[in-house]
C-alpha atoms as a PDB file:
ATOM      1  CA  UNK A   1    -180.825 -74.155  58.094  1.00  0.00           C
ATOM      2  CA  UNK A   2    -180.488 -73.542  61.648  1.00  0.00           C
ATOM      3  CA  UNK A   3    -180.583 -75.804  64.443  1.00  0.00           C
ATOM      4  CA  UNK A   4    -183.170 -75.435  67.100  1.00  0.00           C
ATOM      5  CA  UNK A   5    -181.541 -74.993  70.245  1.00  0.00           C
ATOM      6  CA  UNK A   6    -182.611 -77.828  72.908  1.00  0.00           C
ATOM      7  CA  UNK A   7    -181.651 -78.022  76.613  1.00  0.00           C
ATOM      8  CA  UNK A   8    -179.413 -80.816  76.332  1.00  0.00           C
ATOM      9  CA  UNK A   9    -177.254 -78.600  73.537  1.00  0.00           C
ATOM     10  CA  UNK A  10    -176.395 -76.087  76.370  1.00  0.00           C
ATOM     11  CA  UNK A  11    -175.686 -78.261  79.066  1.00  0.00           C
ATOM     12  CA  UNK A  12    -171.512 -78.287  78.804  1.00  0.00           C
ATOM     13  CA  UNK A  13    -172.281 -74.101  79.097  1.00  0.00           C
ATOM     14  CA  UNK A  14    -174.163 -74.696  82.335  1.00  0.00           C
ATOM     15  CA  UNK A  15    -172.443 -77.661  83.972  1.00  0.00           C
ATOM     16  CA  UNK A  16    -168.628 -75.463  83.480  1.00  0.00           C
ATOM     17  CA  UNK A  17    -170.489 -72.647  85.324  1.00  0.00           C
ATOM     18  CA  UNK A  18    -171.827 -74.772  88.142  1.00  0.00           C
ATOM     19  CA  UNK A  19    -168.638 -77.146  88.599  1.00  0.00           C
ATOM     20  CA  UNK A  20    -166.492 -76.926  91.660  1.00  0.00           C
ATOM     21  CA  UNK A  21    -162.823 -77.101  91.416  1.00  0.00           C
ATOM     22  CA  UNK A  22    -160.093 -77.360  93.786  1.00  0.00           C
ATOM     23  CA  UNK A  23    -158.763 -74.120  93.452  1.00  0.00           C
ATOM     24  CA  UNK A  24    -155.414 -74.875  95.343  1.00  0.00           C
ATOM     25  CA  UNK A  25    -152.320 -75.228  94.134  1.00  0.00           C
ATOM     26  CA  UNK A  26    -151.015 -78.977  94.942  1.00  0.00           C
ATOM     27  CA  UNK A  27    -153.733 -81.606  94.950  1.00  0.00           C
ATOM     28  CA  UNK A  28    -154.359 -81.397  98.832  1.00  0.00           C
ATOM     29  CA  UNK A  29    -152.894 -80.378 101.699  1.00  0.00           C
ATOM     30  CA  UNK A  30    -149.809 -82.708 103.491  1.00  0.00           C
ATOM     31  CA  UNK A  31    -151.208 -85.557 104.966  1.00  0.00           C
ATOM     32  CA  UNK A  32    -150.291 -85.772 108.683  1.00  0.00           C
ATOM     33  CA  UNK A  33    -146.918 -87.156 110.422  1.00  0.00           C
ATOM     34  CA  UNK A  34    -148.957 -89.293 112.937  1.00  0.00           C
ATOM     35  CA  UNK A  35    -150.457 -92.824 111.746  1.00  0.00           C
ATOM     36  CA  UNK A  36    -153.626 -93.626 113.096  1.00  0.00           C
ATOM     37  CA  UNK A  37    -155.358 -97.092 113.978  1.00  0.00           C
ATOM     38  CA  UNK A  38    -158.461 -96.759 112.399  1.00  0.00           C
ATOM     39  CA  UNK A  39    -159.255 -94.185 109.230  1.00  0.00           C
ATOM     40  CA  UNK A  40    -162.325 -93.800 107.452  1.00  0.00           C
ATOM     41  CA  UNK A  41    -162.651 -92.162 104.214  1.00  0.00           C
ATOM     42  CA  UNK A  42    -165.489 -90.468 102.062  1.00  0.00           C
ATOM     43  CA  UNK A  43    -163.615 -90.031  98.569  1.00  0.00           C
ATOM     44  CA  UNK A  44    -164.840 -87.287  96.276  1.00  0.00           C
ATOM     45  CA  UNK A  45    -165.885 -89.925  93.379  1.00  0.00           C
ATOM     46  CA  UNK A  46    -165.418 -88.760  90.145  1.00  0.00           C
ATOM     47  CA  UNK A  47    -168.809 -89.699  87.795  1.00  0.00           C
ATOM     48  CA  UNK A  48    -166.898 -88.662  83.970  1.00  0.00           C
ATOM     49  CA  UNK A  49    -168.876 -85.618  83.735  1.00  0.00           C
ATOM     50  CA  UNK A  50    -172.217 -87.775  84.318  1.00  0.00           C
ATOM     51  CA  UNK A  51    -175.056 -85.856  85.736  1.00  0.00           C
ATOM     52  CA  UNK A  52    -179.023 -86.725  86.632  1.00  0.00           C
ATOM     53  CA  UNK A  53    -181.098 -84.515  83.976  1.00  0.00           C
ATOM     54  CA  UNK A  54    -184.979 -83.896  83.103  1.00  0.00           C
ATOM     55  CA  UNK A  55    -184.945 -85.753  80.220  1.00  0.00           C
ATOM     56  CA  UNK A  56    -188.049 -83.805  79.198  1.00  0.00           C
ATOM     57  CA  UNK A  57    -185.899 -80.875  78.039  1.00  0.00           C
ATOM     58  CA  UNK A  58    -184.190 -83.111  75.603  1.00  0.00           C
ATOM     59  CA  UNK A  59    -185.960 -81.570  72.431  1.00  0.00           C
ATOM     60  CA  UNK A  60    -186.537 -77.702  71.553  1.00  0.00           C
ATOM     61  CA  UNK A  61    -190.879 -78.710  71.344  1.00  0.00           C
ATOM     62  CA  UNK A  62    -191.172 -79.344  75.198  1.00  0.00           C
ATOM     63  CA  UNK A  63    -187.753 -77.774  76.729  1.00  0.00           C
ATOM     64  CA  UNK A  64    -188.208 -75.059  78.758  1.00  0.00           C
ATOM     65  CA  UNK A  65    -184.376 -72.927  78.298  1.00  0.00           C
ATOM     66  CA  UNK A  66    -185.246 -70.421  80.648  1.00  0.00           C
ATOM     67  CA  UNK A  67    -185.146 -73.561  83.525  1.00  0.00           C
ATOM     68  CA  UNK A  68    -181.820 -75.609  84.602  1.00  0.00           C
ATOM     69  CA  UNK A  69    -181.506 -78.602  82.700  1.00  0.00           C
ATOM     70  CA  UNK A  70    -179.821 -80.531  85.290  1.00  0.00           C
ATOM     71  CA  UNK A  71    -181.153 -82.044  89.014  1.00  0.00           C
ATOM     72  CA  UNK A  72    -177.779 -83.134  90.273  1.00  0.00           C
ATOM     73  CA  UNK A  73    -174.284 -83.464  89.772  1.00  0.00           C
ATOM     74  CA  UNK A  74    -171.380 -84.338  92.262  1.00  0.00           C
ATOM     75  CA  UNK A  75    -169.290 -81.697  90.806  1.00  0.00           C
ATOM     76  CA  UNK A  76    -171.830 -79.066  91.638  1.00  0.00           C
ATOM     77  CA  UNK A  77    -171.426 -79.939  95.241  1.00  0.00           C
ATOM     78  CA  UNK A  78    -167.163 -80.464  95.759  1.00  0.00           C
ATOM     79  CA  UNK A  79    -164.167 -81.163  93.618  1.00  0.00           C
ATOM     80  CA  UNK A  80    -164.162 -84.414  92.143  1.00  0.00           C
ATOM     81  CA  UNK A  81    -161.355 -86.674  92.516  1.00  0.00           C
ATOM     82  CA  UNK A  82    -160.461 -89.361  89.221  1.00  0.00           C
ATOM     83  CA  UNK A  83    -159.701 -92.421  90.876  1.00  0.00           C
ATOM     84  CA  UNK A  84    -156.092 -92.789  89.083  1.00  0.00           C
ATOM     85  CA  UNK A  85    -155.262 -89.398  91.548  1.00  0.00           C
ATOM     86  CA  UNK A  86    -156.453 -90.713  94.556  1.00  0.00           C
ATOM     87  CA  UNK A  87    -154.575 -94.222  94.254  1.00  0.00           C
ATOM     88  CA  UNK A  88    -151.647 -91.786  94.582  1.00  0.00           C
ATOM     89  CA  UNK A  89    -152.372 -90.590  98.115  1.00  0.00           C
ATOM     90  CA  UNK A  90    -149.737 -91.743 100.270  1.00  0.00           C
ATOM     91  CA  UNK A  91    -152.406 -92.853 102.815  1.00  0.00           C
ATOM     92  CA  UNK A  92    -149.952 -96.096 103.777  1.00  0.00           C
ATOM     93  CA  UNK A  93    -147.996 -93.487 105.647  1.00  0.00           C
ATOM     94  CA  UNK A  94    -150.247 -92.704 108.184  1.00  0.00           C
ATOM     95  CA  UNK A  95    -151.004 -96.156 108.866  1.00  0.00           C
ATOM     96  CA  UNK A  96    -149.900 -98.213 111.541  1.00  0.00           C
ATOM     97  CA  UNK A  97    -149.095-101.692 111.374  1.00  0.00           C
ATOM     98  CA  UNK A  98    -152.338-102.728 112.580  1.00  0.00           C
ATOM     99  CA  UNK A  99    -154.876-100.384 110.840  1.00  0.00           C
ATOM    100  CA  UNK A 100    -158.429-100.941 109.747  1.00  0.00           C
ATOM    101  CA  UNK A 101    -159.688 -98.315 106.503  1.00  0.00           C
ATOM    102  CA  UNK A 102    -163.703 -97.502 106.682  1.00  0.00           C
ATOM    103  CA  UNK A 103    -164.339 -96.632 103.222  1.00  0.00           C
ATOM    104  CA  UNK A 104    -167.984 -95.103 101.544  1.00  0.00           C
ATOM    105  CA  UNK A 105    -167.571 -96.443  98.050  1.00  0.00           C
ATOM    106  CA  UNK A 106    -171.375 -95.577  95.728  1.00  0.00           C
ATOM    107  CA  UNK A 107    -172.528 -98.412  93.644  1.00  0.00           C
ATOM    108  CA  UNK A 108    -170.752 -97.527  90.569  1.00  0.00           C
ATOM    109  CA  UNK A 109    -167.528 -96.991  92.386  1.00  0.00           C
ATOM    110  CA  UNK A 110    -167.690-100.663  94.241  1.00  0.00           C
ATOM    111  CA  UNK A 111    -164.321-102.231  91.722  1.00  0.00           C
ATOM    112  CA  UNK A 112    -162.677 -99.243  92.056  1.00  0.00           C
ATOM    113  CA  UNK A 113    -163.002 -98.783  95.756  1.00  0.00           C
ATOM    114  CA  UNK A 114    -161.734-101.924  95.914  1.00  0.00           C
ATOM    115  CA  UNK A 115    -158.859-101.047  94.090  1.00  0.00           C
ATOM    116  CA  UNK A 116    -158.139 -98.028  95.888  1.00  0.00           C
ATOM    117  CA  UNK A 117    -158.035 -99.540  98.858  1.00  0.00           C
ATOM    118  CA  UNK A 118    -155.681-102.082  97.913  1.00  0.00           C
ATOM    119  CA  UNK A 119    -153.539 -99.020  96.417  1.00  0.00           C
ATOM    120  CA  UNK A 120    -153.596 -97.726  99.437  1.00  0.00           C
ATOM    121  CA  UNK A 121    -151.628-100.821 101.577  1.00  0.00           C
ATOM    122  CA  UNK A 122    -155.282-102.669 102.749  1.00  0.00           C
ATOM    123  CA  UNK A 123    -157.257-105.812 101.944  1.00  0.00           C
ATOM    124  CA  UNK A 124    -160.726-105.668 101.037  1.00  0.00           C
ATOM    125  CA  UNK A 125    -162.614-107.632 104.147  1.00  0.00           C
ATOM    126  CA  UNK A 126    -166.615-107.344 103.844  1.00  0.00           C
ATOM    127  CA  UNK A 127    -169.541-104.281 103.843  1.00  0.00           C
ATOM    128  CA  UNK A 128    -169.004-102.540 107.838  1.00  0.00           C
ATOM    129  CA  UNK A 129    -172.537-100.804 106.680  1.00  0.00           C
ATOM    130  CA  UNK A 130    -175.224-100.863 104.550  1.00  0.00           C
ATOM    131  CA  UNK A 131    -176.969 -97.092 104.790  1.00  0.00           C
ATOM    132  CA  UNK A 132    -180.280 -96.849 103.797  1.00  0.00           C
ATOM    133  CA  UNK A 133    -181.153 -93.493 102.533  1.00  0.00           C
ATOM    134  CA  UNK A 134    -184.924 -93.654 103.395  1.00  0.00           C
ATOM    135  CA  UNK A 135    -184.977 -92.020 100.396  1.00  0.00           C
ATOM    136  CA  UNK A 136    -184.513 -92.916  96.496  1.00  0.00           C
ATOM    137  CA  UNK A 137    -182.613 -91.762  93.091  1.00  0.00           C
ATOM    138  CA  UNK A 138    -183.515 -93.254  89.397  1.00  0.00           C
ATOM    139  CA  UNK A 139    -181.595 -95.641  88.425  1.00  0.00           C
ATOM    140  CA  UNK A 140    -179.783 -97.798  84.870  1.00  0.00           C
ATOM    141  CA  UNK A 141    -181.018-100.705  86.508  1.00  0.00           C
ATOM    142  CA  UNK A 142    -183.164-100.430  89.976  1.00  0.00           C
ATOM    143  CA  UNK A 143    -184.244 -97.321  92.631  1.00  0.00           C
ATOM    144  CA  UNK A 144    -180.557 -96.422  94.285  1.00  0.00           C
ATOM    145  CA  UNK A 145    -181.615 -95.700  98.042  1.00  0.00           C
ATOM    146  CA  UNK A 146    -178.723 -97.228  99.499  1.00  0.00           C
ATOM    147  CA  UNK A 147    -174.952 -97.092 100.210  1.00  0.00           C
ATOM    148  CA  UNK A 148    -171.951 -99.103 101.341  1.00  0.00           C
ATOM    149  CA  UNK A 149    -169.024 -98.595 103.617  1.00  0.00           C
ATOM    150  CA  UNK A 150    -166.845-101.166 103.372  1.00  0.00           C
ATOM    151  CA  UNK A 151    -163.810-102.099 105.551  1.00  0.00           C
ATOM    152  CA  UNK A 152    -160.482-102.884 104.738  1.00  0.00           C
ATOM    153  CA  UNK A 153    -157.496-104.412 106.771  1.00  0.00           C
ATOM    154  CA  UNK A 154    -154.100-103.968 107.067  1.00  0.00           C
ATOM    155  CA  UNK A 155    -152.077-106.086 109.635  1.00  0.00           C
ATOM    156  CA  UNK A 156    -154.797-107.265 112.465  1.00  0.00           C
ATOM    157  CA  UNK A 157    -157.665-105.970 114.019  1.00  0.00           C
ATOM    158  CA  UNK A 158    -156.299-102.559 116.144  1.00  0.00           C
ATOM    159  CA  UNK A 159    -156.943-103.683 119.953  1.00  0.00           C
ATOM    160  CA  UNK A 160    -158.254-103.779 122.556  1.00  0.00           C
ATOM    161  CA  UNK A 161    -161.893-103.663 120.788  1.00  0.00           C
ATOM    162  CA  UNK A 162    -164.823-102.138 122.314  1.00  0.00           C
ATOM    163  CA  UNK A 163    -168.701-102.880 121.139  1.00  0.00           C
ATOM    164  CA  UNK A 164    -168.945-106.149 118.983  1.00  0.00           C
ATOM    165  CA  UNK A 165    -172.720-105.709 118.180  1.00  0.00           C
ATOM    166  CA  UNK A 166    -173.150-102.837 116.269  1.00  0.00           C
ATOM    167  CA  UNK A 167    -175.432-103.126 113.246  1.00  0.00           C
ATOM    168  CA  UNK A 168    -174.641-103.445 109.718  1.00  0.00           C
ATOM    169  CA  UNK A 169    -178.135-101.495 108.682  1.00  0.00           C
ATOM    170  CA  UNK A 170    -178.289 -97.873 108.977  1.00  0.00           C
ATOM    171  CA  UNK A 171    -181.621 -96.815 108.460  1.00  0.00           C
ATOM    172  CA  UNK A 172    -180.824 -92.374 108.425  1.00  0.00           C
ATOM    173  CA  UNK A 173    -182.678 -90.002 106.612  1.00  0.00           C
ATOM    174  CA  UNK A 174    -180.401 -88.430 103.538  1.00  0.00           C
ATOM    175  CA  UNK A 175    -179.086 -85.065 104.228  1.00  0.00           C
ATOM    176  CA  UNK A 176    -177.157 -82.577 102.224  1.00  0.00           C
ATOM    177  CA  UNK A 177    -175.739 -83.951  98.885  1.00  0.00           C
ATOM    178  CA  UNK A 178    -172.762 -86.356  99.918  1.00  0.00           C
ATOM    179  CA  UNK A 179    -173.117 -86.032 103.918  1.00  0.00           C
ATOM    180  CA  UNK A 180    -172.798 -89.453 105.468  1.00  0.00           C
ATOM    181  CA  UNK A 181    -174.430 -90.414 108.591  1.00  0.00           C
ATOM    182  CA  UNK A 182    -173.654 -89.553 111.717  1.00  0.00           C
ATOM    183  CA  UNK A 183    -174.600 -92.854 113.027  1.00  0.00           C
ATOM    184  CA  UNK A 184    -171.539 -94.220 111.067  1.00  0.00           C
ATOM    185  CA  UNK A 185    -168.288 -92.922 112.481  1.00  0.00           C
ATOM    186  CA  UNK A 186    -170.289 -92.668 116.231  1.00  0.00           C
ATOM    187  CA  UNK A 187    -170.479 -96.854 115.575  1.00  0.00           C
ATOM    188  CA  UNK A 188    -166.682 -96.826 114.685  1.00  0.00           C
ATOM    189  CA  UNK A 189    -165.835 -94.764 117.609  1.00  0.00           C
ATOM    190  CA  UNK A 190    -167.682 -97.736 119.414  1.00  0.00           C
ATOM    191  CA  UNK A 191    -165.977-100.360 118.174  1.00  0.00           C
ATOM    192  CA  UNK A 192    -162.649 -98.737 119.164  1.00  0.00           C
ATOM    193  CA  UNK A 193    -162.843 -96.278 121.509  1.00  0.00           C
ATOM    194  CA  UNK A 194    -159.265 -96.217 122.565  1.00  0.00           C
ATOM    195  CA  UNK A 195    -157.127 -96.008 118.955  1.00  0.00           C
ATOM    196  CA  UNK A 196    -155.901 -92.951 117.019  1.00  0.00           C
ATOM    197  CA  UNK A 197    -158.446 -92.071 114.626  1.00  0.00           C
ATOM    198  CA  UNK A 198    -158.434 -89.851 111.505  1.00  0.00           C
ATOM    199  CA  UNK A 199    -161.324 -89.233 109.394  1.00  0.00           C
ATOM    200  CA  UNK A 200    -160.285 -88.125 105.573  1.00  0.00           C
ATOM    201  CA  UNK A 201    -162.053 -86.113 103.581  1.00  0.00           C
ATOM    202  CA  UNK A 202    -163.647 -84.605 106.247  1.00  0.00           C
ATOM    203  CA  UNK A 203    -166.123 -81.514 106.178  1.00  0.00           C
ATOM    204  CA  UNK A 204    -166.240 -80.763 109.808  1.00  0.00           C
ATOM    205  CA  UNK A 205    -164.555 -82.051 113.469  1.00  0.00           C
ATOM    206  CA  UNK A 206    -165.646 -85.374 115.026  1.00  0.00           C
ATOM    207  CA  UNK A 207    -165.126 -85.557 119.112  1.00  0.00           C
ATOM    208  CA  UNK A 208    -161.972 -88.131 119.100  1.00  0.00           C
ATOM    209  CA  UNK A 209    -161.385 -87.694 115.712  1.00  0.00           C
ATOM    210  CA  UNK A 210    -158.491 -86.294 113.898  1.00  0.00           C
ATOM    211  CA  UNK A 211    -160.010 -84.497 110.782  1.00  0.00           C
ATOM    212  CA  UNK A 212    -158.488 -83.885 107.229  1.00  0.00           C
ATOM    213  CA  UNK A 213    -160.005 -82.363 104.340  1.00  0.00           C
ATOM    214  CA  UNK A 214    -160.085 -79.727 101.728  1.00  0.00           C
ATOM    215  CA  UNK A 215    -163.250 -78.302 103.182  1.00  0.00           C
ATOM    216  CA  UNK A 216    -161.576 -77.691 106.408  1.00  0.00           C
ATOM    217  CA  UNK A 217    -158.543 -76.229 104.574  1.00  0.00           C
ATOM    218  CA  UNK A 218    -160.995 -73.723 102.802  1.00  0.00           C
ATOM    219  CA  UNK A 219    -162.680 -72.658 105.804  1.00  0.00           C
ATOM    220  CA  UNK A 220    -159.452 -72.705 108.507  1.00  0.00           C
ATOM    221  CA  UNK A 221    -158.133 -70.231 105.886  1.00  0.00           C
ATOM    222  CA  UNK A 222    -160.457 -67.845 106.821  1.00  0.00           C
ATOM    223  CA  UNK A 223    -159.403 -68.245 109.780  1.00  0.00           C
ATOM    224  CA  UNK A 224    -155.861 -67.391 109.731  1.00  0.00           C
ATOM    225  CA  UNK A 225    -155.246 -63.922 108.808  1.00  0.00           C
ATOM    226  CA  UNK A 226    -151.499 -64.195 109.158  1.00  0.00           C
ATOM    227  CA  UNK A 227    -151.731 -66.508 105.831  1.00  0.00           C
ATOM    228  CA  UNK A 228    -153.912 -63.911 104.364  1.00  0.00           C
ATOM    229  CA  UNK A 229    -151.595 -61.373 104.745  1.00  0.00           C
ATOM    230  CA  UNK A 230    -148.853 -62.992 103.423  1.00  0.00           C
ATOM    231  CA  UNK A 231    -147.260 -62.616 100.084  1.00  0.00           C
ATOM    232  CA  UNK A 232    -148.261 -66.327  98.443  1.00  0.00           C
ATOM    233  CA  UNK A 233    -146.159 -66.462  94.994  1.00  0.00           C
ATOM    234  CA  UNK A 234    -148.953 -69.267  94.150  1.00  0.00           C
ATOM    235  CA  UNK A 235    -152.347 -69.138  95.434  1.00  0.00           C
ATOM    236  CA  UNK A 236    -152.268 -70.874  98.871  1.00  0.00           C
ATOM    237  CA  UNK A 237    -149.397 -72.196  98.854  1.00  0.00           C
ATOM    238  CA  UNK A 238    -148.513 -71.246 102.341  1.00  0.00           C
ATOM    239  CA  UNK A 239    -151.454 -72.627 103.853  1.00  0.00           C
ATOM    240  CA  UNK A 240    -150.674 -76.245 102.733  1.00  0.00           C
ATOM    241  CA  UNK A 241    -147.247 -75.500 105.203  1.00  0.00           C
ATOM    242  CA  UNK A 242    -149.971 -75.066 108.163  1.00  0.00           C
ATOM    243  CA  UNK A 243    -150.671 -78.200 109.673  1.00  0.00           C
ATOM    244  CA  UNK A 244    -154.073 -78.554 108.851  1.00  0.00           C
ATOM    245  CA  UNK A 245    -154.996 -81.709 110.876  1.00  0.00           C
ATOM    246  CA  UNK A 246    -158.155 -80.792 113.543  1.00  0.00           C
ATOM    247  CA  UNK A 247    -160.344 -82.695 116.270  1.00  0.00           C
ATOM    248  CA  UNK A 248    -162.547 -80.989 118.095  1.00  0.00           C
ATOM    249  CA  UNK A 249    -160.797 -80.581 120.872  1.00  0.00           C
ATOM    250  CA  UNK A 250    -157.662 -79.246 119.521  1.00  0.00           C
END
């Protein structure tokens, strides 16, 4: 007898056609020399293959196979990152002595952001901001329509400090999938205006910001036809020589 076909049974044939992968050859491109005062960080969480899907096409009487099965999924929108990987990231080098780590850590992720950051040379210290999303998503437990960034610390607070008031609510309309807001890193740049600054994980330049990223990788090597041209024995390899570290005034 054969078995009816259901939307949920071709899911894993859909989600390998829609997942991103990092398509270079080392894991990312060479962190800067410099260390910075201040970084903040957006990792690329990785969910185990989890994804949001209408549960209504979970039988073969009311799924509709000629329709996506599947709302969202992180790893339709970037390369996904397993936490064990990114506790490898050498990120202690590029901080100085006194250096404060901004870190967007989702719900699920809040023990292992934790851990990350202590992986990474920092002590947890509280929630910098709570964003609300204006917006919701279903949840196990409650509606998720929120998100944290918390702050770590390594040595003291960098100085001299600027703004003292800024608020821990940030009430910001959700954008694309993933893109933090705005509001966020222009509050950080308040609170210290004078350090080095380096944003990680970056998708695009951030006036006074040093930015690092894959999605600036992919896109600068567009840019640089002398890397096109050359003879790569492995992918991109010579583009992770470039020193891919931007601001925006660079």
């Amino acid at each position: 007898m054969t078995k009816k076909k259901t939307i949920y049974s071709v899911y894993k044939e859909d989600a390998s056609r829609r997942k991103l992968e990092n398509t270079l050859p080392e894991f990312y491109p060479n962190l800067p020399k410099k260390k910075f005062d201040v970084i903040y960080a957006d990792p690329p969480w990785d969910y185990n293959g989890k994804m949001q899907f209408d549960r209504s096409g979970l039988t073969a009487e009311n799924g509709d196979l000629s329709r996506s099965v599947f709302i969202s999924a992180a790893t339709f929108k970037y390369p996904t990152v397993k936490t064990a990987e990114l506790k490898k990231m050498p990120i202690e080098q590029i901080a100085k002595e006194d250096c404060l780590l901004f870190m967007w850590a989702t719900s699920p992720h809040l023990e292992q952001a934790i851990e990350l950051g202590n992986a990474w040379g920092f002590d947890y210290k509280t929630v910098a901001f709570v964003w609300d999303k204006m917006n919701h998503n279903p949840g196990q437990y409650t509606l998720s329509g929120t998100e944290l960034c918390l702050v770590f610390k390594r040595g003291r607070i960098p100085r001299p400090r600027g703004t003292r008031n800024e608020r821990q609510l940030v009430k910001s309309p959700r954008r694309d999938h993933s893109q933090k807001p705005d509001e966020v890193i222009e509050a950080i740049s308040r609170m210290f205006p004078e350090q080095d600054k380096i944003e990680l994980f970056a998708r695009r330049p951030f006036k006074g910001w040093k930015t690092w990223g894959l999605d600036l990788v992919l896109d600068s090597y567009k840019a640089f036809p002398e890397v096109q041209k050359s003879k790569m024995k492995n992918g991109k390899e010579d583009l992770l020589k470039l020193d891919l570290v931007f601001d925006e005034e660079d």
